[in-house]
C-alpha atoms as a PDB file:
ATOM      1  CA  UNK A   1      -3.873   5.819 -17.563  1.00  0.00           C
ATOM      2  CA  UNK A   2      -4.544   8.596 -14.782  1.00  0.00           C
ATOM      3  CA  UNK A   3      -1.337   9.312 -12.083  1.00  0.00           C
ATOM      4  CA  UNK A   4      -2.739   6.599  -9.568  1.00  0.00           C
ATOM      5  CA  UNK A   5      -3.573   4.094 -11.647  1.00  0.00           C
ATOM      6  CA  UNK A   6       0.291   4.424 -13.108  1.00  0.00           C
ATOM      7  CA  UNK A   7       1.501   4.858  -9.040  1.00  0.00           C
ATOM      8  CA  UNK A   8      -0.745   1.530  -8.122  1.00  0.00           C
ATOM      9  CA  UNK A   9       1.137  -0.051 -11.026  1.00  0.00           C
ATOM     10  CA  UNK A  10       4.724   0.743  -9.694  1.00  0.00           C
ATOM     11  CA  UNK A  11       4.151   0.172  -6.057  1.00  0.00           C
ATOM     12  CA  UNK A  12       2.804  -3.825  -7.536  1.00  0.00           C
ATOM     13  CA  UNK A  13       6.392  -4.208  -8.727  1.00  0.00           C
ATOM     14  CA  UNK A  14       7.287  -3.219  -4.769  1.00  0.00           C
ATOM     15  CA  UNK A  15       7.128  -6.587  -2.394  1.00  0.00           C
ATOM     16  CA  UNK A  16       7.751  -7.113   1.152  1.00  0.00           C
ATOM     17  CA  UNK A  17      11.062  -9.184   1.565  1.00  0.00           C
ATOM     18  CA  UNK A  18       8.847 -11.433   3.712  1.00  0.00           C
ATOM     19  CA  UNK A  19       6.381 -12.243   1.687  1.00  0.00           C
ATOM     20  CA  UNK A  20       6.144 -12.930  -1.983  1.00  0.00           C
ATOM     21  CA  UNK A  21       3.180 -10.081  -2.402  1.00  0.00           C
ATOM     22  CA  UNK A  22       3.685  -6.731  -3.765  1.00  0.00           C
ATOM     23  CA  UNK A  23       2.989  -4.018  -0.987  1.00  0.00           C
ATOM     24  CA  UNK A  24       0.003  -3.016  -3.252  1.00  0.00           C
ATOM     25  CA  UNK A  25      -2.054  -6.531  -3.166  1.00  0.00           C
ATOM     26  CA  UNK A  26      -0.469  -7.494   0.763  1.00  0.00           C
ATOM     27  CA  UNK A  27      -3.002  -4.270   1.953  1.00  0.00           C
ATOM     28  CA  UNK A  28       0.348  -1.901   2.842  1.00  0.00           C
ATOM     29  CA  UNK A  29      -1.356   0.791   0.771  1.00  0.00           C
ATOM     30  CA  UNK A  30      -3.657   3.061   2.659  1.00  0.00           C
ATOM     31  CA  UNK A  31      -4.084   5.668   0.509  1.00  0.00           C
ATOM     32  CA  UNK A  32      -2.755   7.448  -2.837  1.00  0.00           C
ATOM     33  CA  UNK A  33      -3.357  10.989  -3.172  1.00  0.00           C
ATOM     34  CA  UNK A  34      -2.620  13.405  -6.553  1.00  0.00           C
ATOM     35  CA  UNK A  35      -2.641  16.925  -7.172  1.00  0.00           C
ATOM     36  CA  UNK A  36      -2.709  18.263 -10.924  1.00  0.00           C
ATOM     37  CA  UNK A  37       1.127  19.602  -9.995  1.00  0.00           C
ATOM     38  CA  UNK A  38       2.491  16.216  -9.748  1.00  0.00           C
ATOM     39  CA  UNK A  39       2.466  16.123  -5.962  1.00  0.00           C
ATOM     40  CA  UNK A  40       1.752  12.688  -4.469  1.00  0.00           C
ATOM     41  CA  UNK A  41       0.792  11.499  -0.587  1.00  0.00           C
ATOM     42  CA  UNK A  42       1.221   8.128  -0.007  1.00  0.00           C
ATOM     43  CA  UNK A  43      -0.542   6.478   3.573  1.00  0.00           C
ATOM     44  CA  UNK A  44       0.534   3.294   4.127  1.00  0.00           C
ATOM     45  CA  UNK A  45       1.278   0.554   7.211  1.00  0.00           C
ATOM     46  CA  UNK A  46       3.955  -2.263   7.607  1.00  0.00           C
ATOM     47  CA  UNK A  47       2.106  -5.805   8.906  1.00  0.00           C
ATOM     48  CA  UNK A  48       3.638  -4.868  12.639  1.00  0.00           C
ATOM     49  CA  UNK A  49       4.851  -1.007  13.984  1.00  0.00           C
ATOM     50  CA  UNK A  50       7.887  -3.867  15.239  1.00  0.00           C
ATOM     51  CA  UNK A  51       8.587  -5.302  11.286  1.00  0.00           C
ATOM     52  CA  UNK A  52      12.202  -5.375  10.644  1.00  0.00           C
ATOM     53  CA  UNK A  53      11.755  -3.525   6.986  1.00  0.00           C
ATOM     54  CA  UNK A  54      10.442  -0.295   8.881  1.00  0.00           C
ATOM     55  CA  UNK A  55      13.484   1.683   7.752  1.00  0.00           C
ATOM     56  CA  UNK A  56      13.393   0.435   4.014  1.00  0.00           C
ATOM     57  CA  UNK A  57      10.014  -0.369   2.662  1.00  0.00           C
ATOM     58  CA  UNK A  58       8.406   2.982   2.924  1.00  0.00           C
ATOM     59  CA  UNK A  59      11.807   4.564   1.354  1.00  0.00           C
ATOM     60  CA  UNK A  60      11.426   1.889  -1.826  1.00  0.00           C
ATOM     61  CA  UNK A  61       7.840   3.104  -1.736  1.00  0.00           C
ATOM     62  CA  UNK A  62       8.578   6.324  -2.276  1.00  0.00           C
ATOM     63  CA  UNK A  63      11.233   5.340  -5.035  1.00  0.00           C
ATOM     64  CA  UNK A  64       8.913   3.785  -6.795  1.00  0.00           C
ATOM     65  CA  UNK A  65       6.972   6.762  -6.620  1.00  0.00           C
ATOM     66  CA  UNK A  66       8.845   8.859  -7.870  1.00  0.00           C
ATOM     67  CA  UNK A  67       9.935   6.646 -10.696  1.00  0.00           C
ATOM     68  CA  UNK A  68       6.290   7.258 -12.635  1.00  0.00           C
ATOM     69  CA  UNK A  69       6.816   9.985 -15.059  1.00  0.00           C
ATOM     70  CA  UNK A  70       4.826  13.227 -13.923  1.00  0.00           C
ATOM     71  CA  UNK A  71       5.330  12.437 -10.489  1.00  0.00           C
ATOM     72  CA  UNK A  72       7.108  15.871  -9.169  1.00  0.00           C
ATOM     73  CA  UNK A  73       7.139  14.846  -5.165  1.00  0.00           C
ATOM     74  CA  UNK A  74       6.446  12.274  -3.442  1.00  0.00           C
ATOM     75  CA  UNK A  75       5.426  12.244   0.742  1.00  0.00           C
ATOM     76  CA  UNK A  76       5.143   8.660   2.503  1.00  0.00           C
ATOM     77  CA  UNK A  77       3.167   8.936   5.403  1.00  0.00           C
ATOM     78  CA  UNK A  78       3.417   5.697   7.907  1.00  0.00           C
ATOM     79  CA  UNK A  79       0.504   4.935  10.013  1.00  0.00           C
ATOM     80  CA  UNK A  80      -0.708   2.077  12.118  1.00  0.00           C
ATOM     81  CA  UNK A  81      -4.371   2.757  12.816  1.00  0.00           C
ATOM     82  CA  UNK A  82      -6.142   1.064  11.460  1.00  0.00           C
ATOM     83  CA  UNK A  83      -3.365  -1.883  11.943  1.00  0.00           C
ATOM     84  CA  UNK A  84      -2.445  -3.953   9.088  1.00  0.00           C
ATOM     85  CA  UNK A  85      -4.707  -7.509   9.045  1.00  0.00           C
ATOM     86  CA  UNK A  86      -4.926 -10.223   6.572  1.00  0.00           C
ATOM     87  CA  UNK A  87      -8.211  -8.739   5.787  1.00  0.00           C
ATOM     88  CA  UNK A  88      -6.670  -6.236   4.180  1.00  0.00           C
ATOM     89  CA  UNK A  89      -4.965  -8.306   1.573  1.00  0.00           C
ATOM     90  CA  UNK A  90      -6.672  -8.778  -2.029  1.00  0.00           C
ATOM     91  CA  UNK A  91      -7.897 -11.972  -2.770  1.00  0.00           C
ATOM     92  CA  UNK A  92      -5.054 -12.755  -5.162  1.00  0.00           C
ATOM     93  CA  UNK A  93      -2.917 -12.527  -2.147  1.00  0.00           C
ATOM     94  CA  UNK A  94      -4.095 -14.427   0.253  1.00  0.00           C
ATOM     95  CA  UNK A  95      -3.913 -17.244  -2.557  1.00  0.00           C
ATOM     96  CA  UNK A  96      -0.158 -16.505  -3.112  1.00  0.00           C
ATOM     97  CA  UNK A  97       0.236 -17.306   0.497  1.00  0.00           C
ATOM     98  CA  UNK A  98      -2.182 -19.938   1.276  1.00  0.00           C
ATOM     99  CA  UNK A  99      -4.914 -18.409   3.472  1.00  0.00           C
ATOM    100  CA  UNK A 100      -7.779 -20.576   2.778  1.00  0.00           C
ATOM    101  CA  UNK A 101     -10.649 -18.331   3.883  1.00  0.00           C
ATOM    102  CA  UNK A 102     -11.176 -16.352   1.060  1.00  0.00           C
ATOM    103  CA  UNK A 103     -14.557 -18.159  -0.651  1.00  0.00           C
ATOM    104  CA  UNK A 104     -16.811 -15.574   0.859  1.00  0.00           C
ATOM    105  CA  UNK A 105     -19.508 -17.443   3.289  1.00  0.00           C
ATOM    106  CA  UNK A 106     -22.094 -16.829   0.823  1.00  0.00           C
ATOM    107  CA  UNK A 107     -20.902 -18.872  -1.797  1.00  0.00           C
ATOM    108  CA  UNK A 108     -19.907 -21.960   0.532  1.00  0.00           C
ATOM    109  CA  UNK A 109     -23.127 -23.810  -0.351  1.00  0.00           C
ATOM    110  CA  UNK A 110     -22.245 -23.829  -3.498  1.00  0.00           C
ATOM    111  CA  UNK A 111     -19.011 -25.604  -3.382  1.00  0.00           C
ATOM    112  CA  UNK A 112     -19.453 -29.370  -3.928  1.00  0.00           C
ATOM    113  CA  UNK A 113     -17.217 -31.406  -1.277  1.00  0.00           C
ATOM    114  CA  UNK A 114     -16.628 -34.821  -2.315  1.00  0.00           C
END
């Protein structure tokens, strides 16, 4: 398992106290960068700049972080462009939380309606 792929698997075990999705799946996640010294840059977004887990969630991020053996540092960067939309989310969690439009529009005809 490379760095990433072992960060990507800690920040899954991270969730949003709003929402029953890990930060990972929910879209949060902009960006994980490695260097070969352990470093590691984290970009991510909250769902509003306004969301009441501002102070915490990017902290816990970082925790998680730095939990992954290897990992030497850890920077969280915050950033809200592009803002956070559902269509960021993986499919997996839009199903946890019940948004219905994930059958991409080509594959509609193919769904049998009784």
């Amino acid at each position: 398992m490379t760095l990433e792929s072992q960060i990507v698997a800690a920040l899954k075990r991270v969730y949003d106290p709003e929402m029953p999705v890990n930060v990972y799946d929910l879209g949060l996640i902009y960006g994980i960068q490695t260097d070969a010294d352990g470093r590691v840059a984290i970009r991510m977004t909250l769902t509003a700049p306004n969301c009441p887990v501002a102070g915490s969630l990017p902290a816990e991020v970082e925790r998680a972080a730095r939990a992954v053996p290897g990992v030497a540092d850890v920077k969280v960067e915050l950033a809200f462009d592009p803002p956070w939309s559902k269509n960021s989310m993986s499919e997996a969690a839009k199903l946890a939380l019940g948004i219905e439009d994930i059958i991409p529009v080509g594959r509609l005809g193919s769904v049998r309606r009784p």
